[in-house]
Structures are given as C-alpha cells and as structure tokens.
Protein backbone atom coordinates (compact mmCIF):
# COMPACT_ATOMS: atom_id res chain seq x y z
CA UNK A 1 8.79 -17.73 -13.87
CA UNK A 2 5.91 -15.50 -13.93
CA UNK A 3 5.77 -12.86 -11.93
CA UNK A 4 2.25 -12.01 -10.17
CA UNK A 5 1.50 -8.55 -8.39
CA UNK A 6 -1.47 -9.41 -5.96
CA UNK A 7 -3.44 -5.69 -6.44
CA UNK A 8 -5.90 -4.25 -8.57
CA UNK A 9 -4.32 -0.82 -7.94
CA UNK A 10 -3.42 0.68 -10.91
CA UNK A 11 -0.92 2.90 -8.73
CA UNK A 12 1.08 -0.20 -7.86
CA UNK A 13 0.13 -1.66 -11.56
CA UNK A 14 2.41 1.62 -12.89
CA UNK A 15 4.88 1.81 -10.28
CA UNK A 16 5.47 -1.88 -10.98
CA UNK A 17 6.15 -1.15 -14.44
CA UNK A 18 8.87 1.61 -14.03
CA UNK A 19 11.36 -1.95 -12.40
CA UNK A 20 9.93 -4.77 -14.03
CA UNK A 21 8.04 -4.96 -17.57
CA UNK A 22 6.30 -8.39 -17.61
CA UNK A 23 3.63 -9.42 -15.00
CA UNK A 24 0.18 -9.91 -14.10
CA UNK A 25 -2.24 -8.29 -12.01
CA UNK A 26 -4.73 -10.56 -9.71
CA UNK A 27 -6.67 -8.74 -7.01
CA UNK A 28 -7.68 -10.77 -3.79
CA UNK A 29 -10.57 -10.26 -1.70
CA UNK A 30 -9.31 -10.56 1.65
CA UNK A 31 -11.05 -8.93 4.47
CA UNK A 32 -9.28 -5.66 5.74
CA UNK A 33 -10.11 -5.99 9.53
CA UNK A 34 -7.58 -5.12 11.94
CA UNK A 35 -7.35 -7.14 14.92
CA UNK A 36 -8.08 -5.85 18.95
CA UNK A 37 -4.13 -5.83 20.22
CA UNK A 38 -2.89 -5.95 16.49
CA UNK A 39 0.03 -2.76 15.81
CA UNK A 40 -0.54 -1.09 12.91
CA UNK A 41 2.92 -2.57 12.07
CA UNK A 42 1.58 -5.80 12.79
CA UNK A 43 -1.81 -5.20 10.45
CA UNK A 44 -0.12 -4.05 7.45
CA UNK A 45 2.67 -6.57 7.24
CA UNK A 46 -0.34 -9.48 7.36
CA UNK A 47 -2.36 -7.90 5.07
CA UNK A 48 0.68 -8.04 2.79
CA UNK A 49 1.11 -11.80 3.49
CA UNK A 50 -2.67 -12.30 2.88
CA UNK A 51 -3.45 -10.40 -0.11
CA UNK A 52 0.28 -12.27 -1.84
CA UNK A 53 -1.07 -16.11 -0.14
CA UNK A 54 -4.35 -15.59 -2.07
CA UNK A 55 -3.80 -14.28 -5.26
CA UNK A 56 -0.72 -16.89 -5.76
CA UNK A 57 -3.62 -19.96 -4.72
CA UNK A 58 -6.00 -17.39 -7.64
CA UNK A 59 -3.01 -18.02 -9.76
CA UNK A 60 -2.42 -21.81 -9.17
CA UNK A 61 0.08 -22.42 -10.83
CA UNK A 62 3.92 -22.13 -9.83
CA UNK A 63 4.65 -18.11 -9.27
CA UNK A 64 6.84 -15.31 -7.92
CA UNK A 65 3.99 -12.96 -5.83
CA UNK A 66 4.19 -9.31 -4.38
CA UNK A 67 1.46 -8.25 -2.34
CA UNK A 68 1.98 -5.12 -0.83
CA UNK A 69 -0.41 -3.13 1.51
CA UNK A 70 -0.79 0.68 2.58
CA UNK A 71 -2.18 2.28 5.80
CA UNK A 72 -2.09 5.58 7.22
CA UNK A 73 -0.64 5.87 11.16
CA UNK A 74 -1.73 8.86 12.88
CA UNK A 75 -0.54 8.74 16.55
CA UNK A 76 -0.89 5.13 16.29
CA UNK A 77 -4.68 5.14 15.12
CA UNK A 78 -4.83 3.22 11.62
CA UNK A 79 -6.55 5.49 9.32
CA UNK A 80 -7.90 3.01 6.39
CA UNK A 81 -10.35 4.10 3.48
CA UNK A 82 -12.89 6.22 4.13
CA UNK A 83 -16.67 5.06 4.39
CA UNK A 84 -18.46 8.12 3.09
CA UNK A 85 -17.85 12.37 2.16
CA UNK A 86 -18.05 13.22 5.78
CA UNK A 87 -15.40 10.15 7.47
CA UNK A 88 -13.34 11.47 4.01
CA UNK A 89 -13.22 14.94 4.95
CA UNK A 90 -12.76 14.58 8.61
CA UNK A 91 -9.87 12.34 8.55
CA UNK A 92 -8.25 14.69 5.52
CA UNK A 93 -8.77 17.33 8.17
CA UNK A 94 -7.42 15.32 11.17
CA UNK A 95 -4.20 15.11 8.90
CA UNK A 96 -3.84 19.17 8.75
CA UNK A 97 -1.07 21.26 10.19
CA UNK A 98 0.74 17.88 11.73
CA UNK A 99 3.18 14.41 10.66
CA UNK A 100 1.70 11.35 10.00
CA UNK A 101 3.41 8.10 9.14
CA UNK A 102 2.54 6.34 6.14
CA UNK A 103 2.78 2.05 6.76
CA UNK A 104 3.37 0.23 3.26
CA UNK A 105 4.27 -3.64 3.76
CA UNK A 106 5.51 -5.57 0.58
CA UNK A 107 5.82 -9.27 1.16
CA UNK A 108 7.76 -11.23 -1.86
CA UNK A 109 7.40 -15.45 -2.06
CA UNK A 110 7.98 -18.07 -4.52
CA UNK A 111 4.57 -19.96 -4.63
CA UNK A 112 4.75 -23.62 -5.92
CA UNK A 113 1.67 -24.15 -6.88
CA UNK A 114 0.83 -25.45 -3.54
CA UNK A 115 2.66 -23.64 -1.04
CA UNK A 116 4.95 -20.78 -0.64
CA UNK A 117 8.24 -20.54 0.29
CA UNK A 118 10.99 -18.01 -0.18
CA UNK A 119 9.12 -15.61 2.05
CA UNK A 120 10.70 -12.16 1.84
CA UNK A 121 9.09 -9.15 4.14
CA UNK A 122 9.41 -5.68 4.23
CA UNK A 123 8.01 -2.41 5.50
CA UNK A 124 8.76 0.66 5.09
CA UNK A 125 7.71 3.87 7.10
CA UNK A 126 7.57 7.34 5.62
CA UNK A 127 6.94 10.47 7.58
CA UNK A 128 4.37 13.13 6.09
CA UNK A 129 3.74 16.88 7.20
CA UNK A 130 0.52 18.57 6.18
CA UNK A 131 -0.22 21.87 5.85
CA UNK A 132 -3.30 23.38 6.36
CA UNK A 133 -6.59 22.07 4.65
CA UNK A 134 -9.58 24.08 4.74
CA UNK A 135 -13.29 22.20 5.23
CA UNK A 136 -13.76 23.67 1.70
CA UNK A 137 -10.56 22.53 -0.19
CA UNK A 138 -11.39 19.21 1.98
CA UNK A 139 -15.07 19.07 -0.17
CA UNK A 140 -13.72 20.30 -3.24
CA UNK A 141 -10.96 17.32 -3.04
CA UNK A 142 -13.77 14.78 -1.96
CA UNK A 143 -15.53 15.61 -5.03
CA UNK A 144 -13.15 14.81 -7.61
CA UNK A 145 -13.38 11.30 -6.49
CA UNK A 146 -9.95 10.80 -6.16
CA UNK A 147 -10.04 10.19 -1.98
CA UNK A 148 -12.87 7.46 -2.27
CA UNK A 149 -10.43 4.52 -2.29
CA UNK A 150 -7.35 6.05 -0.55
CA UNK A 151 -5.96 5.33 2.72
CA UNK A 152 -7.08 8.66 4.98
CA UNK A 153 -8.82 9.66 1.69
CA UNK A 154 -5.92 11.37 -0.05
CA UNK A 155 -3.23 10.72 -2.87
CA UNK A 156 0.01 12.04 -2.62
CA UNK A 157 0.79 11.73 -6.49
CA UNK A 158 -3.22 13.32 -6.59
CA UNK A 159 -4.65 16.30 -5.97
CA UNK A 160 -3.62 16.24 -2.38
CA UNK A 161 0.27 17.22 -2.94
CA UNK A 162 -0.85 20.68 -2.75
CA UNK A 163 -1.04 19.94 1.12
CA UNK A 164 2.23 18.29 1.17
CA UNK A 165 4.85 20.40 2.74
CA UNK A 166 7.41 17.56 3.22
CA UNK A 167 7.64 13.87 2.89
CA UNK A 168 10.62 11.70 5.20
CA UNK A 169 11.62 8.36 3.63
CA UNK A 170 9.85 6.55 0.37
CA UNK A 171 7.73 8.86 -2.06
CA UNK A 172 6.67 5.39 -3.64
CA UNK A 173 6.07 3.78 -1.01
CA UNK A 174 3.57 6.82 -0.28
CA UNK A 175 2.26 5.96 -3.47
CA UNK A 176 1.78 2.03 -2.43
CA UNK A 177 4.89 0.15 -3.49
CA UNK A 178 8.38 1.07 -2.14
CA UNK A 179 10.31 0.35 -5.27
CA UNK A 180 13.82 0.31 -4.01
CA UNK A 181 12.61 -2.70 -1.33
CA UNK A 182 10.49 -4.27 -4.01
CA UNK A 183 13.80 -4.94 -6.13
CA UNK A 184 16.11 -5.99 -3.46
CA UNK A 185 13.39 -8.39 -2.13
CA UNK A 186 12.33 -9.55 -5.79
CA UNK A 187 16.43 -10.55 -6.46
CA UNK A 188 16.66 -12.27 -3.06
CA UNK A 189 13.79 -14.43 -4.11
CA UNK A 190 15.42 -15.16 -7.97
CA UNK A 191 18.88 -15.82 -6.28
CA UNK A 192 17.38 -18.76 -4.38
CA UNK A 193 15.80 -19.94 -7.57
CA UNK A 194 18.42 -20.32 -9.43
C-alpha cells in the first residue's frame, strides 16, 4: 500500500524518513483561511483533514495519507506565515520574553481511490518559552530567509533555537510532524487493513 505524505515541506519530507523509508510527497493547494468562531484547535485539525482529502484525490489511486498541519497559538491568536519583513519581525518579536503554544494536527486515512475511511486524528500541543529577541537579531534572522515560510516566521531546528530557552511536549512536532503520534496513528490504520 503506498504510503502518501500530503506536504511539500521538506521538514516533514525528513522527519518522515527517520520512521518510515518508502513514500511519496504530493503537496495540495488548499486555502489556509481560518474561519470567524473557528479555535485554533479547530483550524489546524481541518487543515490536516483538508490538505490529507486532497492530495489522496491528487493521488487517485488506493492510498494510506498523512497530512499534517502547524500553527502558532499565542494567547489564542493564530499566528500563521508571515506576509512580508516587517509582519515577520513583529510577530518574532511578539514571541519574546513569553510561552507560546505550538498547534501541529496529523490526520492518518486509508483512501480508496474514491473515498476515505480509516480516519485517524491527532494533535498535539507543545509549549515554547522565548527569550529575548532584539529588533536587530529579529532583521538579521529575517534575512537569511529562513522565517519566510514558517509559522510566526521562525524555525526551531533553524536559526531561531538560539531564542529557545525551553520547549514542553513534542520537539518534532515543533518541527511539523509529531513522530511518536504519526506511528501509533499510521499502525492503527495498517491493523484495520489487514
């Protein structure tokens, strides 16, 4: 059965890699939009569903599909990707000095080629503490690129560790796919397979 991971990240591509060896990669383009009244809970659990229903109906053919999303929580305001240098640098420095929680849904399903089924959910919340981040380091981060496609602009396996004074719950998940959950939700699936 071939296994599909529904992301063009090549974050999730390698983390992917370190449990299972064979799959394929097929980005969707699904519209990132969070609803009015929709949690950030909510938000990041459907984007999961969405980005695994389309790349399984890209793939057409009978599948096992992750999709997995990642958002930044800060008092409950979703902090997604940011539009230019300045929305990068101020939500880097909205981060500093306090805990955020970082939101990454994985949603698991056996697609038949027509429908899924087998749905398997999961999301897993992981508590981050900045330190202090400086308008200049905030620049001098900005300009290495690395924030421009980043949830709140900043990767913890990146450049931006050197903020990190402590992490509560999933480093990978941090990264963008909570490997431990990933496993136990990929062997639910294959034990109703057969």
């Amino acid at each position: 059965m071939q296994l599909v991971l529904a992301s063009g990240s090549p974050r999730r591509r390698e983390l992917l890699q370190q449990i299972r060896a064979d799959f394929v990669c097929l980005a969707s383009d699904i519209p990132e939009q969070q609803g009015t009244h929709e949690t950030a809970s909510a938000y990041v659990k459907r984007l999961a569903y969405e980005k695994a229903i389309a790349s399984a109906k890209q793939y057409g053919a009978p599948c096992i599909v992750i999709g997995s999303d990642t958002l930044i929580d800060r008092d409950g305001e979703v902090m997604e990707k940011p539009r230019d240098q300045a929305h990068g640098i101020a939500m880097l420095r909205s981060l500093a000095e306090r805990t955020h929680k970082v939101r990454t849904a994985v949603c698991i399903m056996y697609y038949d080629g027509n429908a899924p089924s087998l749905v398997q959910r999961e999301e897993v919340t992981t508590e981050v503490s900045m330190g202090a981040i400086s308008e200049s380091a905030a620049l001098t981060y900005w300009q290495t690129g690395e924030p421009l496609d980043k949830a709140a602009g900043y990767a913890i396996q990146g450049g931006a560790a050197r903020w990190v004074k402590r992490i509560s719950g999933s480093y990978t998940a941090v990264v963008g796919l909570p490997l431990y959950e990933t496993e136990q939700l990929l062997q639910a699936v294959e034990a109703k397979l057969g």
